[in-house]
PDB file of N, CA and C in Angstrom:
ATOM      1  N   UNK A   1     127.540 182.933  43.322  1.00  0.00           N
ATOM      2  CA  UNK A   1     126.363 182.343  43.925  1.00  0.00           C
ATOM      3  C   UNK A   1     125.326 182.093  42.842  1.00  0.00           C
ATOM      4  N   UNK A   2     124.699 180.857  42.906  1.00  0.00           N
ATOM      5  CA  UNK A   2     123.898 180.845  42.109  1.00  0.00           C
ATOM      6  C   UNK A   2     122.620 180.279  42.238  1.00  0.00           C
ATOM      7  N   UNK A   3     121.214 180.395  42.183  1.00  0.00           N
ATOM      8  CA  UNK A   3     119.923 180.514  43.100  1.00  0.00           C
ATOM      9  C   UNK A   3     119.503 180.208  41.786  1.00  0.00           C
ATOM     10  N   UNK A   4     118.247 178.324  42.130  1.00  0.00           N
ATOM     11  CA  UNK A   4     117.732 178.565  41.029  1.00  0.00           C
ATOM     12  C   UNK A   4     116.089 178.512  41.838  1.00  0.00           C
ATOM     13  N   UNK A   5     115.044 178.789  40.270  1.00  0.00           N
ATOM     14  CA  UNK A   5     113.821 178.530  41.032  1.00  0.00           C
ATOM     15  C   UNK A   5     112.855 177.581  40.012  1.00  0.00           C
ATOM     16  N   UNK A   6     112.359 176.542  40.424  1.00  0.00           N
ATOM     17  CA  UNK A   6     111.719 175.957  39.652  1.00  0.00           C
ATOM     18  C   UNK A   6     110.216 176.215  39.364  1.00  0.00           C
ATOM     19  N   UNK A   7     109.770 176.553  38.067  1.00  0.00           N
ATOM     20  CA  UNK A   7     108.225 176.567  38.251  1.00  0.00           C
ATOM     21  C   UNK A   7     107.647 175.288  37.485  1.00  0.00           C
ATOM     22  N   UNK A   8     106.660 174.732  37.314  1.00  0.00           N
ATOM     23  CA  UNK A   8     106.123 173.436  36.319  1.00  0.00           C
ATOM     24  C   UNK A   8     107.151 172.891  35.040  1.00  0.00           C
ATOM     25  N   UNK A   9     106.916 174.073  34.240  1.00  0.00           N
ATOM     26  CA  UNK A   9     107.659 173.789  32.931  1.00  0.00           C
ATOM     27  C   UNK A   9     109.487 174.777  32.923  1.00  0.00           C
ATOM     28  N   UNK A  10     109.750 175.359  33.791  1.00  0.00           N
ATOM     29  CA  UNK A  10     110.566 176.562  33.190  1.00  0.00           C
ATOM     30  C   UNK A  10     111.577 176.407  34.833  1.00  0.00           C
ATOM     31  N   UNK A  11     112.964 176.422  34.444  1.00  0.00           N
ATOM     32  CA  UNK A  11     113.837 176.635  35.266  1.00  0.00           C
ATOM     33  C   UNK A  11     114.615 177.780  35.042  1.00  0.00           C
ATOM     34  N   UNK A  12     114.634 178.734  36.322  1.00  0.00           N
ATOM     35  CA  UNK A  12     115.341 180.051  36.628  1.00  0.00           C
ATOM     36  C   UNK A  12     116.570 179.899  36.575  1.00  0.00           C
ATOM     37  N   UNK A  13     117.813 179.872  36.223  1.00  0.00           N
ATOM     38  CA  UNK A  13     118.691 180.473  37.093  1.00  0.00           C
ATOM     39  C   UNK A  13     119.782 181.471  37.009  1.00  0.00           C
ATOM     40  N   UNK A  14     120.039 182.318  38.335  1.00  0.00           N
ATOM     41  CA  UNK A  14     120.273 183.512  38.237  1.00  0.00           C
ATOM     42  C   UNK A  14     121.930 183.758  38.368  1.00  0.00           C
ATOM     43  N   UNK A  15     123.013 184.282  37.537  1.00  0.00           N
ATOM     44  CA  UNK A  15     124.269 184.073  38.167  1.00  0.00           C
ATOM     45  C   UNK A  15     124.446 185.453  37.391  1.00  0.00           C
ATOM     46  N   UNK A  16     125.606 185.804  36.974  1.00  0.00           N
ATOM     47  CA  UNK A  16     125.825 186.805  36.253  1.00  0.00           C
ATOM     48  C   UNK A  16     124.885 187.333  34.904  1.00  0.00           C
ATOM     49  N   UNK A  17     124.861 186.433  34.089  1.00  0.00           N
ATOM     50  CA  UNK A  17     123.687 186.218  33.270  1.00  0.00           C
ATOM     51  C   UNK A  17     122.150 185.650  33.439  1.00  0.00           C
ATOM     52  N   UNK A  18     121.049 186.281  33.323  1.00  0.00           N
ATOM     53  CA  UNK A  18     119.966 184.679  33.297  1.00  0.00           C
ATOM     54  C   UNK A  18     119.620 184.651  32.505  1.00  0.00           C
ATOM     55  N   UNK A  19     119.567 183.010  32.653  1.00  0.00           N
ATOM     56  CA  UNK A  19     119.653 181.913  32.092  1.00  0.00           C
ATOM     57  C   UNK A  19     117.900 181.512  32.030  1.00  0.00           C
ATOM     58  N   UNK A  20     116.985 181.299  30.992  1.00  0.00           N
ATOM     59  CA  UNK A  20     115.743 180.186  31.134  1.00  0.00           C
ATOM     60  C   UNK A  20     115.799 179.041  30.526  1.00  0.00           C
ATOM     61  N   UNK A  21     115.463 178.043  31.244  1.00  0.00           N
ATOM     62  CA  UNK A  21     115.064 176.798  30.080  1.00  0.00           C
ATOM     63  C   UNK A  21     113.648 176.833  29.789  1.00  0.00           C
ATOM     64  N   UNK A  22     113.369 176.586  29.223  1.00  0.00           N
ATOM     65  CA  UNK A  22     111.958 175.425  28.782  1.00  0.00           C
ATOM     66  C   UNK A  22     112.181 174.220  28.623  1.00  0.00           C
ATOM     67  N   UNK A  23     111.784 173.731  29.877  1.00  0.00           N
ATOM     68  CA  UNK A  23     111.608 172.073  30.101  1.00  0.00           C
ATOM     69  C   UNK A  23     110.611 171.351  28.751  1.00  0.00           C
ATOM     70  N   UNK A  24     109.938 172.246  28.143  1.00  0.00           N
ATOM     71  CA  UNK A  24     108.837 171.372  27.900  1.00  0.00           C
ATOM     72  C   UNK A  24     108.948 171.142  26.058  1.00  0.00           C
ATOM     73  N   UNK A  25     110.037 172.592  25.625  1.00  0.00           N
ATOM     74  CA  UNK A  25     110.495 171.898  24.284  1.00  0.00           C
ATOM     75  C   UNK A  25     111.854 172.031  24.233  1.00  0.00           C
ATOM     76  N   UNK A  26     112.646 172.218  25.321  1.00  0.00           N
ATOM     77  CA  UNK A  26     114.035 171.969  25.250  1.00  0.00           C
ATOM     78  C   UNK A  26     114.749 173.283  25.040  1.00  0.00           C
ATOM     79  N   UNK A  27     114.035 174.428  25.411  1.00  0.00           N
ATOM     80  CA  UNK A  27     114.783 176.021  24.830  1.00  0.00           C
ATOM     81  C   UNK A  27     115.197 176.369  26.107  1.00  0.00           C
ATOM     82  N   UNK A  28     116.416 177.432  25.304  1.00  0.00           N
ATOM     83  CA  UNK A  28     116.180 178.130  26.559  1.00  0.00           C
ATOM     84  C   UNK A  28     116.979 179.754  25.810  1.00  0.00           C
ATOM     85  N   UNK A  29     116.775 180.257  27.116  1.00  0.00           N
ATOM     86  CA  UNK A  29     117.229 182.328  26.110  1.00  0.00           C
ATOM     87  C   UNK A  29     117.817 183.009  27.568  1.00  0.00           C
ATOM     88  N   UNK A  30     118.876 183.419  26.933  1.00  0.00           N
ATOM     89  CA  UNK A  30     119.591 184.012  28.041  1.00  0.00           C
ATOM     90  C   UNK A  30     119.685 185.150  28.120  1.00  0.00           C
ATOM     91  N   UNK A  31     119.878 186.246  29.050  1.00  0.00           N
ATOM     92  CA  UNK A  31     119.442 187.759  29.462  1.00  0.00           C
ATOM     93  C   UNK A  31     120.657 188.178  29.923  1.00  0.00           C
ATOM     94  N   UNK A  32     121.283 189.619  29.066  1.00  0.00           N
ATOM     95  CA  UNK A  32     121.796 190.478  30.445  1.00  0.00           C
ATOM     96  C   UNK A  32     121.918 190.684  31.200  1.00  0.00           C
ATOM     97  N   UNK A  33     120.786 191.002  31.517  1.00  0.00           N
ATOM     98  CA  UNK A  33     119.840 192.180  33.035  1.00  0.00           C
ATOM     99  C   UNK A  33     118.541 191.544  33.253  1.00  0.00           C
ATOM    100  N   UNK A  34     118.035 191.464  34.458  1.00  0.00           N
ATOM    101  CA  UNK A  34     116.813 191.410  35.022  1.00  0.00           C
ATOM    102  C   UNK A  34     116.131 192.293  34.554  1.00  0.00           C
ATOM    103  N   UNK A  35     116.593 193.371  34.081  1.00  0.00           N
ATOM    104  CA  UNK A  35     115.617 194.204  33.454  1.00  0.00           C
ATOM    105  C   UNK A  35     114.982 193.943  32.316  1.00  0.00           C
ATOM    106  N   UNK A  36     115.928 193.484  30.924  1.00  0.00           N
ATOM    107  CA  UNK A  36     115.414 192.486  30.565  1.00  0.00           C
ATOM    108  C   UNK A  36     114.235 191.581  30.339  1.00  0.00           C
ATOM    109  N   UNK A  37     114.729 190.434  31.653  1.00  0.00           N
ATOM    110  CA  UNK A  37     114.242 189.532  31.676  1.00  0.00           C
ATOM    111  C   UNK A  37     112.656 190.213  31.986  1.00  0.00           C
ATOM    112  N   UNK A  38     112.532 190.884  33.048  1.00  0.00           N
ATOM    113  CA  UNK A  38     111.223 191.039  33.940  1.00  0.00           C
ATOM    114  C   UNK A  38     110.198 192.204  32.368  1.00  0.00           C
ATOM    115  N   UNK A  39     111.239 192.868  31.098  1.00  0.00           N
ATOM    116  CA  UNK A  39     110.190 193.668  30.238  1.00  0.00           C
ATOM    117  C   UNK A  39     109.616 192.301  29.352  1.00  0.00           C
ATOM    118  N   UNK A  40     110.489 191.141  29.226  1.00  0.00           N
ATOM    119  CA  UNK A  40     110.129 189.913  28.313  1.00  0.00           C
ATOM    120  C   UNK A  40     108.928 189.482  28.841  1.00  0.00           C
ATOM    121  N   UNK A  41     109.127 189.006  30.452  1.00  0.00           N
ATOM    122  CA  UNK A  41     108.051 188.543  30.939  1.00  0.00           C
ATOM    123  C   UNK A  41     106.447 189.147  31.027  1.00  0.00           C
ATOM    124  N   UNK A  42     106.827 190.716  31.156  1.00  0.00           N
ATOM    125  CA  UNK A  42     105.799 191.413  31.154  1.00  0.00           C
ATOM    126  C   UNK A  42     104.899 191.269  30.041  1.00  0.00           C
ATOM    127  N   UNK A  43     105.765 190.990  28.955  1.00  0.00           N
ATOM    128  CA  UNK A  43     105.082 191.085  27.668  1.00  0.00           C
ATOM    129  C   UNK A  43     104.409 189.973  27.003  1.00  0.00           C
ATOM    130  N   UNK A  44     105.269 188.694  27.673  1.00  0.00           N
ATOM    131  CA  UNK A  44     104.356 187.323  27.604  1.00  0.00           C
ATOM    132  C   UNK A  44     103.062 187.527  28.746  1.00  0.00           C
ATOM    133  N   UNK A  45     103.199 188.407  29.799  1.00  0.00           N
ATOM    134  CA  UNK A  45     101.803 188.273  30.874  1.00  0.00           C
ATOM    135  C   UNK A  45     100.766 188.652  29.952  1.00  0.00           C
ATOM    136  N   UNK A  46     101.154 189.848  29.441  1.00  0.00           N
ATOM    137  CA  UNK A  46      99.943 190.779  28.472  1.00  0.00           C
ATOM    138  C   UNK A  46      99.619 189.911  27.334  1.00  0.00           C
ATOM    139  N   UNK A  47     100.527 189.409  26.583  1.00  0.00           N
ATOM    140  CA  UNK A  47     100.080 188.525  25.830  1.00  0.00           C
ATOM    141  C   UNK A  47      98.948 187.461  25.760  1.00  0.00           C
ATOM    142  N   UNK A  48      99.352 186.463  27.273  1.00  0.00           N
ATOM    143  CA  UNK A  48      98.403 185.878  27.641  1.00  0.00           C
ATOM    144  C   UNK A  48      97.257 186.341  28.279  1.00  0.00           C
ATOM    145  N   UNK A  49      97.055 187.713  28.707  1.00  0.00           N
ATOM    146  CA  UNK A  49      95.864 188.434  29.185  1.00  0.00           C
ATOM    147  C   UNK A  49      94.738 188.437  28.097  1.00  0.00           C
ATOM    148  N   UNK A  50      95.611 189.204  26.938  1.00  0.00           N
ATOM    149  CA  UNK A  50      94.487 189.528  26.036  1.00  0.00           C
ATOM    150  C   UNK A  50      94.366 188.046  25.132  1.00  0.00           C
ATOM    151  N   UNK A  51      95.206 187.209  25.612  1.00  0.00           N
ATOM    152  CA  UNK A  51      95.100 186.055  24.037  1.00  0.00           C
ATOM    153  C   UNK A  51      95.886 185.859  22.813  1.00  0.00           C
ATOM    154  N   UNK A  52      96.886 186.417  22.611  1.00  0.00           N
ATOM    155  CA  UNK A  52      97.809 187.035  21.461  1.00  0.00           C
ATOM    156  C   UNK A  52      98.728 186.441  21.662  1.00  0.00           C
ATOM    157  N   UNK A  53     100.024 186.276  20.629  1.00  0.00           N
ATOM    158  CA  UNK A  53     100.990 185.459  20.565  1.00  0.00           C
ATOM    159  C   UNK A  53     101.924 186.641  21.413  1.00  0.00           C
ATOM    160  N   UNK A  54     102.997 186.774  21.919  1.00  0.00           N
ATOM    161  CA  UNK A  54     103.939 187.480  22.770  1.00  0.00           C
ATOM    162  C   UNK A  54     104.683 188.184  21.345  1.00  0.00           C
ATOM    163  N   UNK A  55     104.785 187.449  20.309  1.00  0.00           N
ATOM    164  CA  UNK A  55     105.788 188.404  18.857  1.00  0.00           C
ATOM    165  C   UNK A  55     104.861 189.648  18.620  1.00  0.00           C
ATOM    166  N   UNK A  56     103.802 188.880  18.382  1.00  0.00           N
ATOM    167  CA  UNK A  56     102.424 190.316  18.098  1.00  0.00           C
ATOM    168  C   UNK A  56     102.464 191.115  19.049  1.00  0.00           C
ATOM    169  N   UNK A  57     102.499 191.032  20.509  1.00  0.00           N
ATOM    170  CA  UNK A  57     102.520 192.263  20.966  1.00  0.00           C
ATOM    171  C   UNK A  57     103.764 193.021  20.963  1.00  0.00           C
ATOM    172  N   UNK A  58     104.771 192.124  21.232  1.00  0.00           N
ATOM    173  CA  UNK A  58     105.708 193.020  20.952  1.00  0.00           C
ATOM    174  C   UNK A  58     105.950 194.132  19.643  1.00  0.00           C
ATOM    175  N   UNK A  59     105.430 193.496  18.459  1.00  0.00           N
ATOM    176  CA  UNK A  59     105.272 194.381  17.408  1.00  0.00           C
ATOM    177  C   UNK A  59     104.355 195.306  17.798  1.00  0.00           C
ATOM    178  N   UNK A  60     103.436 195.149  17.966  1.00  0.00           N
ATOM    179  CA  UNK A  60     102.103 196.046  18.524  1.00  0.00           C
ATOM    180  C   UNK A  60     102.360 196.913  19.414  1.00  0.00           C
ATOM    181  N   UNK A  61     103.654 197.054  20.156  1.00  0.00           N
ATOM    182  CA  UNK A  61     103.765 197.984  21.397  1.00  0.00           C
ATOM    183  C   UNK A  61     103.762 199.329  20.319  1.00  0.00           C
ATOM    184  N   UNK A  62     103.810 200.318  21.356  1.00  0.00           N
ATOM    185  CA  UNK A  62     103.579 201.711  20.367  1.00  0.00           C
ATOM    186  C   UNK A  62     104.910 202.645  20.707  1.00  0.00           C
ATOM    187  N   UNK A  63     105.856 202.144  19.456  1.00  0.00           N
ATOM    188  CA  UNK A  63     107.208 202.251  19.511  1.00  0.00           C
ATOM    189  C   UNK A  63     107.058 203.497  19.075  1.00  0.00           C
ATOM    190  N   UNK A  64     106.314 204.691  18.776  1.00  0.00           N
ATOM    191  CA  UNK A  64     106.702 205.609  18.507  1.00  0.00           C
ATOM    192  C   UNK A  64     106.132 206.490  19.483  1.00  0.00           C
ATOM    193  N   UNK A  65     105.431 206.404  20.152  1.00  0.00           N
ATOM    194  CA  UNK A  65     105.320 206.792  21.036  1.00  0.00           C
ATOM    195  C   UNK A  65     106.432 206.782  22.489  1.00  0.00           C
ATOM    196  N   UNK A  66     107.105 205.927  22.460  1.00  0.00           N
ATOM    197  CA  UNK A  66     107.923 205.184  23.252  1.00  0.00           C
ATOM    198  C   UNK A  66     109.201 206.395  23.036  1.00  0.00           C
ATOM    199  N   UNK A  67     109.553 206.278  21.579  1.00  0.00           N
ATOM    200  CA  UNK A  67     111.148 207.287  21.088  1.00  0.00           C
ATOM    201  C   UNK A  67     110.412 208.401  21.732  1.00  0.00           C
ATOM    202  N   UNK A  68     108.927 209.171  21.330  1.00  0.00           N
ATOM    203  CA  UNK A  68     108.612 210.528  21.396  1.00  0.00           C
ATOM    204  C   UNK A  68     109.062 210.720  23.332  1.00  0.00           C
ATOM    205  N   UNK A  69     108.985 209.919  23.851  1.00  0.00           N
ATOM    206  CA  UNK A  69     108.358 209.995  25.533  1.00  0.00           C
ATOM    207  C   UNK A  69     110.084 209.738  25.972  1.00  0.00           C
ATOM    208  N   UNK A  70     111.079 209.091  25.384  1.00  0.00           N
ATOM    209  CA  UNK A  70     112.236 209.593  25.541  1.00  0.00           C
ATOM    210  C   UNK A  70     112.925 210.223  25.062  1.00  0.00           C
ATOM    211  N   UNK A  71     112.776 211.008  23.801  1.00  0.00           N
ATOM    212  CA  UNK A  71     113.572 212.428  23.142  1.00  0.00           C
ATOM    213  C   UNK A  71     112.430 213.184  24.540  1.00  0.00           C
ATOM    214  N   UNK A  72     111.707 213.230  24.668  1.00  0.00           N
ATOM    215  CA  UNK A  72     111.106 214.860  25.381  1.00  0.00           C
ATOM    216  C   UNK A  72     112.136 214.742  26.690  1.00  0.00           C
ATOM    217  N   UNK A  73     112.466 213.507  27.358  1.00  0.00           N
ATOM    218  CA  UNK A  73     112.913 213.477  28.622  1.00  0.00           C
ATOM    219  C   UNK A  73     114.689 213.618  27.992  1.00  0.00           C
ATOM    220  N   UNK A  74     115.133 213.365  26.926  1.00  0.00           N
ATOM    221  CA  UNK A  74     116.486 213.378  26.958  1.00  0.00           C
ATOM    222  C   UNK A  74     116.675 215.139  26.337  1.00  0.00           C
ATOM    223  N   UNK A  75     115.409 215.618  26.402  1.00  0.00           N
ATOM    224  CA  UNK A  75     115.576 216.916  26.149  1.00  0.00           C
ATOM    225  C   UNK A  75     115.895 217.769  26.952  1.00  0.00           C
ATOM    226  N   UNK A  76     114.629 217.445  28.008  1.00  0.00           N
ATOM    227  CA  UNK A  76     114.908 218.282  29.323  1.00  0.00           C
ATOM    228  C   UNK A  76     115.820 218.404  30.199  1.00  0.00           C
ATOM    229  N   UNK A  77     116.931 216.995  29.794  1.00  0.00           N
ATOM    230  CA  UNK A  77     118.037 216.478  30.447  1.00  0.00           C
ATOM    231  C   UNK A  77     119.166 217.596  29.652  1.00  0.00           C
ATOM    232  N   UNK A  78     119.004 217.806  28.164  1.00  0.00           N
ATOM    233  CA  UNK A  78     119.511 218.733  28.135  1.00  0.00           C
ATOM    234  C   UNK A  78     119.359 220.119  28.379  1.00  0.00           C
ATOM    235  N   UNK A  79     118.481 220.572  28.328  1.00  0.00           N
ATOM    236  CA  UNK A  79     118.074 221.837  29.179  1.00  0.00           C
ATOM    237  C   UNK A  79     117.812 222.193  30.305  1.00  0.00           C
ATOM    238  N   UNK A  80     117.767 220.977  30.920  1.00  0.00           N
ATOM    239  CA  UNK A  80     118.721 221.341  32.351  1.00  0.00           C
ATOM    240  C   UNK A  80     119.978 221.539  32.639  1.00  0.00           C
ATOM    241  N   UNK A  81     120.508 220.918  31.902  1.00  0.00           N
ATOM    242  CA  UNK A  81     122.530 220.515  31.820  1.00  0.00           C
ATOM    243  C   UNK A  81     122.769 221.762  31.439  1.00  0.00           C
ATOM    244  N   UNK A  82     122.130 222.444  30.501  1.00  0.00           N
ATOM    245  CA  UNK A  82     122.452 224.156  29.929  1.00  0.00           C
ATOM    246  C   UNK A  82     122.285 225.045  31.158  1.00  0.00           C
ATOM    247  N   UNK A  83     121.070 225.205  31.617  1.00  0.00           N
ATOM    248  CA  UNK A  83     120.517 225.878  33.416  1.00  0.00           C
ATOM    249  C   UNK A  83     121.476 225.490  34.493  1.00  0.00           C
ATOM    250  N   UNK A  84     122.356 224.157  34.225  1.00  0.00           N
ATOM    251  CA  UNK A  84     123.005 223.943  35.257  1.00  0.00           C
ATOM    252  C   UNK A  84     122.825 224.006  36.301  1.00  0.00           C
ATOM    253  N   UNK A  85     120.932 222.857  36.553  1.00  0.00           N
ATOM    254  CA  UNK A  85     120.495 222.883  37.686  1.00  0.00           C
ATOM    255  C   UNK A  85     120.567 220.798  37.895  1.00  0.00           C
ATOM    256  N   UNK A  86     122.038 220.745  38.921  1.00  0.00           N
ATOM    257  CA  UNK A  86     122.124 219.647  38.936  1.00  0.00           C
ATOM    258  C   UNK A  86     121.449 218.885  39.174  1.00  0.00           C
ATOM    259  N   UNK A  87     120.594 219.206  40.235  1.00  0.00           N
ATOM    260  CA  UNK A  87     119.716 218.577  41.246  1.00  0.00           C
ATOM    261  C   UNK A  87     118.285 218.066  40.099  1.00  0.00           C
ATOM    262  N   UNK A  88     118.440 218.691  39.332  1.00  0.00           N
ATOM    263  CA  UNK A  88     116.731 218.256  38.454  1.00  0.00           C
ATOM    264  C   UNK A  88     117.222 217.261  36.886  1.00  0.00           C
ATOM    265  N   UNK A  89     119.137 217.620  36.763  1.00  0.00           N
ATOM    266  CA  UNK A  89     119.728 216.697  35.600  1.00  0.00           C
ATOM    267  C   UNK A  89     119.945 215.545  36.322  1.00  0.00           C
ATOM    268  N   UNK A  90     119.793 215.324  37.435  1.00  0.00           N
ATOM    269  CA  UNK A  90     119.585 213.987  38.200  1.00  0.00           C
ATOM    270  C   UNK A  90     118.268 213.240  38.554  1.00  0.00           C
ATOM    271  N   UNK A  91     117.657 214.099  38.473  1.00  0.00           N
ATOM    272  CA  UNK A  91     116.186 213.672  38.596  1.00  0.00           C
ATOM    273  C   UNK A  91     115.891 213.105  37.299  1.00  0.00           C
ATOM    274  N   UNK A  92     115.796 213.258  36.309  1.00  0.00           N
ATOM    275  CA  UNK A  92     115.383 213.540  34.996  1.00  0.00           C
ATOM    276  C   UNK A  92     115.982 211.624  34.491  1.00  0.00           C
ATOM    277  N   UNK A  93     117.291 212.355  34.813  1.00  0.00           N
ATOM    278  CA  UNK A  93     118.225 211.010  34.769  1.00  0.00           C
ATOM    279  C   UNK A  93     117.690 210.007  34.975  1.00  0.00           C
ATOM    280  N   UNK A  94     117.671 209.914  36.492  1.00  0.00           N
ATOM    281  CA  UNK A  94     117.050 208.552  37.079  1.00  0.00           C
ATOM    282  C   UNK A  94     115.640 208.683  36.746  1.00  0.00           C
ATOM    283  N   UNK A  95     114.682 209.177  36.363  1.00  0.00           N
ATOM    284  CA  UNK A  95     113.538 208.876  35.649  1.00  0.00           C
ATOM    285  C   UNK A  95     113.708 208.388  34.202  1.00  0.00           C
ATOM    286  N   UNK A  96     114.667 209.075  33.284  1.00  0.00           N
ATOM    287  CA  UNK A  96     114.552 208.225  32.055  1.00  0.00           C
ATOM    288  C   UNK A  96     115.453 206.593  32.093  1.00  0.00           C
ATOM    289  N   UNK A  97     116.163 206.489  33.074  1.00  0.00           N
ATOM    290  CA  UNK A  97     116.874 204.965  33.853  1.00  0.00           C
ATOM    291  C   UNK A  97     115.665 204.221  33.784  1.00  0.00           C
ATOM    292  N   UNK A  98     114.593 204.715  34.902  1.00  0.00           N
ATOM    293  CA  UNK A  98     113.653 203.350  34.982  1.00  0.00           C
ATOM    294  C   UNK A  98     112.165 203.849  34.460  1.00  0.00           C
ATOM    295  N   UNK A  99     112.654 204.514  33.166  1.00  0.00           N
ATOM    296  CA  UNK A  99     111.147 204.664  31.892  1.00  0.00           C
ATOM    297  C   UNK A  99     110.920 203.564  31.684  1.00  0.00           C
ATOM    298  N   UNK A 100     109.750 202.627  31.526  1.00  0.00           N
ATOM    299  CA  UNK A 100     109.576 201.522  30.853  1.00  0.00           C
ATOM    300  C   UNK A 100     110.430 201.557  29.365  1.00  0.00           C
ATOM    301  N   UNK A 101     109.302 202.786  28.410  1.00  0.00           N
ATOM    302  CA  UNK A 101     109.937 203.249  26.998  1.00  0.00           C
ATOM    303  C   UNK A 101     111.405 203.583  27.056  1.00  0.00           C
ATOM    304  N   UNK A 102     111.636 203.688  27.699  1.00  0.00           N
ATOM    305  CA  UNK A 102     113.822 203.574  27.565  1.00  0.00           C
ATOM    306  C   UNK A 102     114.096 201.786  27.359  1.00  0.00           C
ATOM    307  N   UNK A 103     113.178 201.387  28.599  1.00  0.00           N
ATOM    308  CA  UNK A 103     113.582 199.910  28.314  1.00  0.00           C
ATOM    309  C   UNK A 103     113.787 199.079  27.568  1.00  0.00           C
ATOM    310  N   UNK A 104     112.258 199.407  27.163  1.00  0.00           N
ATOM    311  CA  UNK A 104     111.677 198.770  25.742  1.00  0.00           C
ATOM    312  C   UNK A 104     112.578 199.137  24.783  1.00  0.00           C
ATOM    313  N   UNK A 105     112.945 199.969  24.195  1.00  0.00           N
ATOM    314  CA  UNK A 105     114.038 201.114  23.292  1.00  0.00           C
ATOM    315  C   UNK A 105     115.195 200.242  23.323  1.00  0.00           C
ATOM    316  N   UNK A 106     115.821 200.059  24.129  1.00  0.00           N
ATOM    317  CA  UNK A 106     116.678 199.637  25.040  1.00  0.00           C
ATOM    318  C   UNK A 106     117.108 198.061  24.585  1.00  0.00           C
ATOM    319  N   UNK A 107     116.033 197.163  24.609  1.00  0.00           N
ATOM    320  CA  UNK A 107     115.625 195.668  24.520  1.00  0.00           C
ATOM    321  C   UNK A 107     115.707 195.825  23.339  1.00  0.00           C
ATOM    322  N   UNK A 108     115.112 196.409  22.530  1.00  0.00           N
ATOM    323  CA  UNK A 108     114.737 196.141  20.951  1.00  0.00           C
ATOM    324  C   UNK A 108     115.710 196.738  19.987  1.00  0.00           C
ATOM    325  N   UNK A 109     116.524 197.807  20.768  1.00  0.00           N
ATOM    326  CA  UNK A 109     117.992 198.248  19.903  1.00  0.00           C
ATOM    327  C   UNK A 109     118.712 196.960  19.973  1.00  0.00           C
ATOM    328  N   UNK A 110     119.572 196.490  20.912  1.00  0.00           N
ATOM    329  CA  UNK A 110     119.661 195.240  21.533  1.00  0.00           C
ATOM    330  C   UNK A 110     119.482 193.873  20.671  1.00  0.00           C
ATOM    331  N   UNK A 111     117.954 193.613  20.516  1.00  0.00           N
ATOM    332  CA  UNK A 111     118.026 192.136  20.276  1.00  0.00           C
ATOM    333  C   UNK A 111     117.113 192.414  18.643  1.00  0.00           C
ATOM    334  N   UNK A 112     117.244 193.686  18.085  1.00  0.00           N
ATOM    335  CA  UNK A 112     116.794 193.555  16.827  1.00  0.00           C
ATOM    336  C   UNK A 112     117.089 194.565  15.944  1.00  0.00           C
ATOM    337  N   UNK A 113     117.993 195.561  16.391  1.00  0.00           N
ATOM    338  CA  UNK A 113     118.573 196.411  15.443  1.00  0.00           C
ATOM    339  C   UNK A 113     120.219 196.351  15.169  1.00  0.00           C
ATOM    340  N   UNK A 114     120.559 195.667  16.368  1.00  0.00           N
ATOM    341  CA  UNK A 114     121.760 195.414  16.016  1.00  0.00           C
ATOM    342  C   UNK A 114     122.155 194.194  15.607  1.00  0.00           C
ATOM    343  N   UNK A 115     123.053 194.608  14.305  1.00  0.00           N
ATOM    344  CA  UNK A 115     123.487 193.767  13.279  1.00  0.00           C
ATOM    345  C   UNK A 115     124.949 192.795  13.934  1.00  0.00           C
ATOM    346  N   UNK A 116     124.599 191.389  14.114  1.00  0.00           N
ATOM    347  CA  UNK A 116     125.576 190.850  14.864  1.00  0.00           C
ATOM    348  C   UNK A 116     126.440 190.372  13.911  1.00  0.00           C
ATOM    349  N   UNK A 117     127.767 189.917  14.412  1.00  0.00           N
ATOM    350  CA  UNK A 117     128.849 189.464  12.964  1.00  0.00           C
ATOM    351  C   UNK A 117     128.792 188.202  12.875  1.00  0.00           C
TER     352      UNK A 117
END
């Protein structure tokens, strides 16, 4: 199935991969995950909030803060797993799943640390 959505300049569409164009200089960048897509977008919103190009903030995010805020949570994940209290290595879990800073981590291992052939 495949669902598209048109806005002015930019066509959606969603199938296994998404897909964007830019109508307006001919690009387009394709995504994994909606998850993804929706941390990219976030980061062009902020961009255009404060005025800034979307590369600058992305450099500007506070990536070390980001690793610190998921080593503490992939910690507790292990020291729970040691306590062998399932119920809170699941909790923990699905909180470091939908951390923003996992995301971000996540995106930028992804599309700038790994060395493609």
């Amino acid at each position: 199935m495949v669902s598209t959505e048109k806005t002015p300049n930019v066509i959606i569409r969603a199938t296994d991969k998404v897909k964007i164009v830019n109508i307006t200089n001919q690009t387009s960048t394709e995504y994994r995950s909606l998850k993804a897509l929706r941390l990219h977008l976030a980061v062009l919103l902020m961009a255009e909030k404060i005025g800034r190009r979307a590369d600058d903030v992305w450099k500007d995010l506070p990536w070390k803060k980001f690793r610190q805020h998921v080593f503490r949570l992939q910690r507790s994940i292990f020291k729970a797993q040691k306590e062998q209290a399932k119920a809170k290595v699941k909790r923990l879990q699905r909180l470091l799943l939908q951390s923003r800073a996992a995301q971000a981590l996540a995106v930028k291992q992804v599309t700038q640390l790994t060395p493609w052939a």
